[in-house]
Protein backbone atom coordinates (compact mmCIF):
# COMPACT_ATOMS: atom_id res chain seq x y z
CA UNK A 1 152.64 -192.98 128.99
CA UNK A 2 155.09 -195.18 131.40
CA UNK A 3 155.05 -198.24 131.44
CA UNK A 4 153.54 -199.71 134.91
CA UNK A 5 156.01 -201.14 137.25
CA UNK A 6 155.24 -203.60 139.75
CA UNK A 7 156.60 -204.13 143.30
CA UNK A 8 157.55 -207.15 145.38
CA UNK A 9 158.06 -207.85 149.22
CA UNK A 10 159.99 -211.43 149.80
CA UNK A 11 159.86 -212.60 153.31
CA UNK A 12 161.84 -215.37 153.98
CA UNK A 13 165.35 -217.20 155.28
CA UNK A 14 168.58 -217.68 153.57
CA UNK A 15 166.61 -219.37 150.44
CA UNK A 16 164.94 -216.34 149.47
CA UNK A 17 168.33 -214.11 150.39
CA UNK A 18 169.98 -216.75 148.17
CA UNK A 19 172.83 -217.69 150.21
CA UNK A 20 176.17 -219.36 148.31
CA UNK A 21 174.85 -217.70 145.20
CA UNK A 22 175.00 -214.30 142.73
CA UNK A 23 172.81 -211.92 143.96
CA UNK A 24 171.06 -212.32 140.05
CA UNK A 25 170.73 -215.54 140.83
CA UNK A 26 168.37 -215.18 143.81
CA UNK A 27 164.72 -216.75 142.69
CA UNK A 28 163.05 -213.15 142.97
CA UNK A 29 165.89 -211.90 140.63
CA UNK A 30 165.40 -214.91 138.33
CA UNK A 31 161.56 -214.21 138.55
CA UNK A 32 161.71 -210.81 137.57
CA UNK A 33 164.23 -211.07 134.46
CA UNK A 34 162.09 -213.55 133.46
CA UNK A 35 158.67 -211.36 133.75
CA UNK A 36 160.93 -208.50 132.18
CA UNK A 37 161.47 -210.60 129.25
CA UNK A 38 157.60 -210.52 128.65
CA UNK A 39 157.37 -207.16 129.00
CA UNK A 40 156.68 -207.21 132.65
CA UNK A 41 158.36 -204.70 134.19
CA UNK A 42 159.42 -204.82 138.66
CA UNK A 43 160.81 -202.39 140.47
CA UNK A 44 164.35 -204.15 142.37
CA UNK A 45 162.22 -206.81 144.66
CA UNK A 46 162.87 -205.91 148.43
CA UNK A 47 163.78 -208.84 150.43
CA UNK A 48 163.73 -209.01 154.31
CA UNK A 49 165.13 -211.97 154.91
CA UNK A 50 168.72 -213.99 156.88
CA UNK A 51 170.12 -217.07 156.85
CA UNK A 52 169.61 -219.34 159.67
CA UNK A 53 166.32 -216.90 160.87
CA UNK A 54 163.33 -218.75 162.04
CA UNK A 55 159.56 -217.78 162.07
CA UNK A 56 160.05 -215.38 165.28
CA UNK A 57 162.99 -214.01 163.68
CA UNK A 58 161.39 -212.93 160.26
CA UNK A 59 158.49 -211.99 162.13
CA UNK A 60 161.04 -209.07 164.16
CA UNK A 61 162.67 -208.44 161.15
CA UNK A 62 159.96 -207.33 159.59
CA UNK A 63 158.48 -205.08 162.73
CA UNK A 64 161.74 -203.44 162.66
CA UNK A 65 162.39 -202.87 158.91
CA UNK A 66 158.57 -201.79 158.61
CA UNK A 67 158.16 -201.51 154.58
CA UNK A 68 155.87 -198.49 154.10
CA UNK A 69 152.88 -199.16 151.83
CA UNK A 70 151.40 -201.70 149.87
CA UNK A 71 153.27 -204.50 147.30
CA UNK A 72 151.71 -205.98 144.35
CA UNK A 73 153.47 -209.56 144.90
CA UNK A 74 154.72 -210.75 148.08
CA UNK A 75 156.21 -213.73 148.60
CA UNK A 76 157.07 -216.21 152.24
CA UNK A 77 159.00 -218.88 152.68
CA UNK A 78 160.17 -219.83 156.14
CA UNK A 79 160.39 -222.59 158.28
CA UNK A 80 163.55 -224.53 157.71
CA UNK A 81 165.44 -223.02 160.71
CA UNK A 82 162.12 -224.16 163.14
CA UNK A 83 162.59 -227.69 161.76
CA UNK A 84 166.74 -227.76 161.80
CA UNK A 85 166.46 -226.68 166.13
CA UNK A 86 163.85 -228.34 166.16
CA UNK A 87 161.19 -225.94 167.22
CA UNK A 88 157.59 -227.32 167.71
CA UNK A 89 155.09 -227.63 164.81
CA UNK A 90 152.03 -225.58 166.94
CA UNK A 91 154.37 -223.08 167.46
CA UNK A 92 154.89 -222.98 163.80
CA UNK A 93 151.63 -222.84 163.20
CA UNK A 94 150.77 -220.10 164.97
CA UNK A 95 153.93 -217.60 163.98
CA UNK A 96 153.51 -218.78 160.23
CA UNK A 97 149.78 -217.95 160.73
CA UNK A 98 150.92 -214.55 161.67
CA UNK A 99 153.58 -214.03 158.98
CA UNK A 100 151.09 -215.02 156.24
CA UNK A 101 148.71 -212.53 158.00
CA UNK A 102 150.93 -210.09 157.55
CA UNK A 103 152.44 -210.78 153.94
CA UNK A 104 148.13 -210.41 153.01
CA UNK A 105 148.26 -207.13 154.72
CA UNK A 106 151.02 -205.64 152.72
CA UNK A 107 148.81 -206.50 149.40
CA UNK A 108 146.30 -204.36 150.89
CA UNK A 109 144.43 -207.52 151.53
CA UNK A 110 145.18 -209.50 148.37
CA UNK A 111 145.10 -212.94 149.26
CA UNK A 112 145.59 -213.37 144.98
CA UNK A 113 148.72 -211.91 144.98
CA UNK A 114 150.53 -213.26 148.13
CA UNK A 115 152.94 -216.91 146.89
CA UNK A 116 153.54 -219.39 150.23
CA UNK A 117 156.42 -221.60 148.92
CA UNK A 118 157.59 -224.42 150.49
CA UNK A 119 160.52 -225.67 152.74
CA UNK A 120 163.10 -227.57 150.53
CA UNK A 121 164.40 -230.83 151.52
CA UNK A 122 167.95 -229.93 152.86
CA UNK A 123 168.50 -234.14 153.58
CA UNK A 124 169.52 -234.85 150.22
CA UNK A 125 172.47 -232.79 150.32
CA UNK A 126 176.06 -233.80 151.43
CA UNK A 127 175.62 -230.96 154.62
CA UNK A 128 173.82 -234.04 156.21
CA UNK A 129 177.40 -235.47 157.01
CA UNK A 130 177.57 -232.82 159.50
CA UNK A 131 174.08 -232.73 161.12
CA UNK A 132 174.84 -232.14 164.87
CA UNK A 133 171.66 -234.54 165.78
CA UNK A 134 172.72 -236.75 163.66
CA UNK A 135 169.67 -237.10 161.74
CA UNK A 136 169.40 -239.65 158.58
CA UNK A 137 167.89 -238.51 155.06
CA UNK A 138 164.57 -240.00 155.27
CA UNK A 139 164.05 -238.51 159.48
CA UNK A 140 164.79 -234.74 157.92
CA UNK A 141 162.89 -235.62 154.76
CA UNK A 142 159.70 -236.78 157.62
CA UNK A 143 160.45 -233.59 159.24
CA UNK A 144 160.43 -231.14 156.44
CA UNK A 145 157.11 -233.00 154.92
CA UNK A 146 155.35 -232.33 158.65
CA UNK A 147 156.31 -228.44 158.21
CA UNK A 148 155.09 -228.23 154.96
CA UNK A 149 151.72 -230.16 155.47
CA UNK A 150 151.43 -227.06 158.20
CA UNK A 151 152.07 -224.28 155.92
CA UNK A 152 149.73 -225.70 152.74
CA UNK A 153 147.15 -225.98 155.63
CA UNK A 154 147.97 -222.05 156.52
CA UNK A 155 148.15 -221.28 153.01
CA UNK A 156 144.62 -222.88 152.23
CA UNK A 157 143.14 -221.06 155.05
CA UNK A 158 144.11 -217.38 154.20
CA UNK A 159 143.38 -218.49 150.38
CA UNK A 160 146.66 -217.64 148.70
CA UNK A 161 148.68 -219.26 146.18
CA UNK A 162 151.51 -222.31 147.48
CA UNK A 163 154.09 -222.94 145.35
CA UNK A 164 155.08 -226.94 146.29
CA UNK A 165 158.92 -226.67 145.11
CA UNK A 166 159.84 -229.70 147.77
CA UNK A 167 159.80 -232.79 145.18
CA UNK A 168 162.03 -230.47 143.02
CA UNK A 169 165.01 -230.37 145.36
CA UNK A 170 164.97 -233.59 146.34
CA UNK A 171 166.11 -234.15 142.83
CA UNK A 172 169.70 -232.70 143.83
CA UNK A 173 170.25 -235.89 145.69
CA UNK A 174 171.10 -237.19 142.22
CA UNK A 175 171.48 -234.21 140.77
CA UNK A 176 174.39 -231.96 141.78
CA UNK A 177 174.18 -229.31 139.87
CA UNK A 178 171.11 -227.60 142.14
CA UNK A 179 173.59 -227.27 145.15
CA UNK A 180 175.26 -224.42 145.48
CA UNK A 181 178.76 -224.45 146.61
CA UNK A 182 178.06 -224.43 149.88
CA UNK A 183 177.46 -227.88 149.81
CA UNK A 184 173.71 -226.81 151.10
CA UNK A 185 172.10 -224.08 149.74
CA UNK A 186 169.86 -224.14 146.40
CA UNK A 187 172.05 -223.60 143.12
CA UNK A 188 171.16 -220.53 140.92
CA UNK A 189 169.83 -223.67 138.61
CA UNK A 190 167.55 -225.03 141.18
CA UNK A 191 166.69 -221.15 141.97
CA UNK A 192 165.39 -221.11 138.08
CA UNK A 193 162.96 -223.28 138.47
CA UNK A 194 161.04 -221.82 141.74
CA UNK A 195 161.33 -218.37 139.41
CA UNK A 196 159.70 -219.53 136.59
CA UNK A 197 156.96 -221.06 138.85
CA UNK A 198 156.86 -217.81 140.38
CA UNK A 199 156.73 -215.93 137.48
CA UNK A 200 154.12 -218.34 135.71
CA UNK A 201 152.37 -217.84 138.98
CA UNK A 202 152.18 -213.52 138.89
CA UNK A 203 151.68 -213.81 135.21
CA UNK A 204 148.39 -215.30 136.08
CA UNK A 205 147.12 -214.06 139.35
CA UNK A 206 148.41 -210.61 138.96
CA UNK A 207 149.03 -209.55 135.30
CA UNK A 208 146.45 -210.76 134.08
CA UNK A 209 143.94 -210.40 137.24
């Protein structure tokens, strides 16, 4: 008999396309090599997402790329672009409202097996040097916190799963080694942990459901 293999839709920005790093590196990657090391098997995890895209723009994406059926995992995390133009928090609201919607639809209604994670603080690394407004750690730390309280408040609402991976990378202020490259982006060591969160997270809610 085959062995079962699960699928996984990840909606997001350029932290869940993993920009500056491996594509192996990517936290769905990580997630599923770890899950395969149980004995968990996933198909390749499709990922709709861009760097620099905000809510409106994932929410496009996604109308035009139009995944056909149903995913046993599927995974959002979006907002950072809203918060870097500084885009309004109602607006947020409302077009992460719909996202989330729409990442419950394509678990045929699921709420178990849909992960919200949260915005990572991009303050603490050196690309604040070159923030056009000129903002200071602790304003875009203020501002990320604000987005987030938004989408745990979304999250609790449509009863799925949030992953709070926010206190994590603030610990690349100190610690350099979860920055990619870049100078920005997440590290494929920062990356590792959201996975195995992830992956303790599926193991749970959707393995073993």
């Amino acid at each position: 008999m085959p062995q079962m293999k699960y699928t996984m839709l990840c909606l997001g920005d350029s932290y869940t396309i993993g920009e500056a790093v491996e594509e192996h590196e990517r936290f769905p990657m990580q997630a599923v090599q770890m899950l395969q090391a149980k004995n968990v098997v996933f198909e390749k995890p499709v990922i709709i997402a861009k760097t620099g895209w905000t809510t409106d723009e994932l929410m496009q994406a996604i109308a035009e790329q139009n995944p056909v059926g149903s995913f046993d995992v599927v995974t959002l995390l979006i907002g950072v672009n809203n918060q870097y133009r500084g885009r309004d928090l109602e607006n947020y609201r409302n077009e992460f409202h719909a996202l989330l919607q729409t990442a419950v639809n394509y678990t045929g209604g699921n709420s178990n097996h849909v992960f919200v994670i949260s915005i990572p603080d991009w303050g603490v690394t050196p690309f604040i040097a070159q923030d056009a407004k000129h903002r200071t750690r602790e304003q875009v730390a203020a501002e990320i916190d604000a987005f987030n309280k938004v989408n745990n408040e979304v999250a609790k609402a449509l009863k799925v799963h949030y992953m709070d991976i926010t206190a994590h990378s603030r610990q690349a202020f100190e610690q350099r080694e979860l920055i990619a490259g870049d100078g920005l982006h997440p590290s494929g060591e920062m990356y590792k942990h959201w996975a195995s969160e992830l992956g303790a997270g599926i193991l749970k809610h959707v393995v073993n459901d």
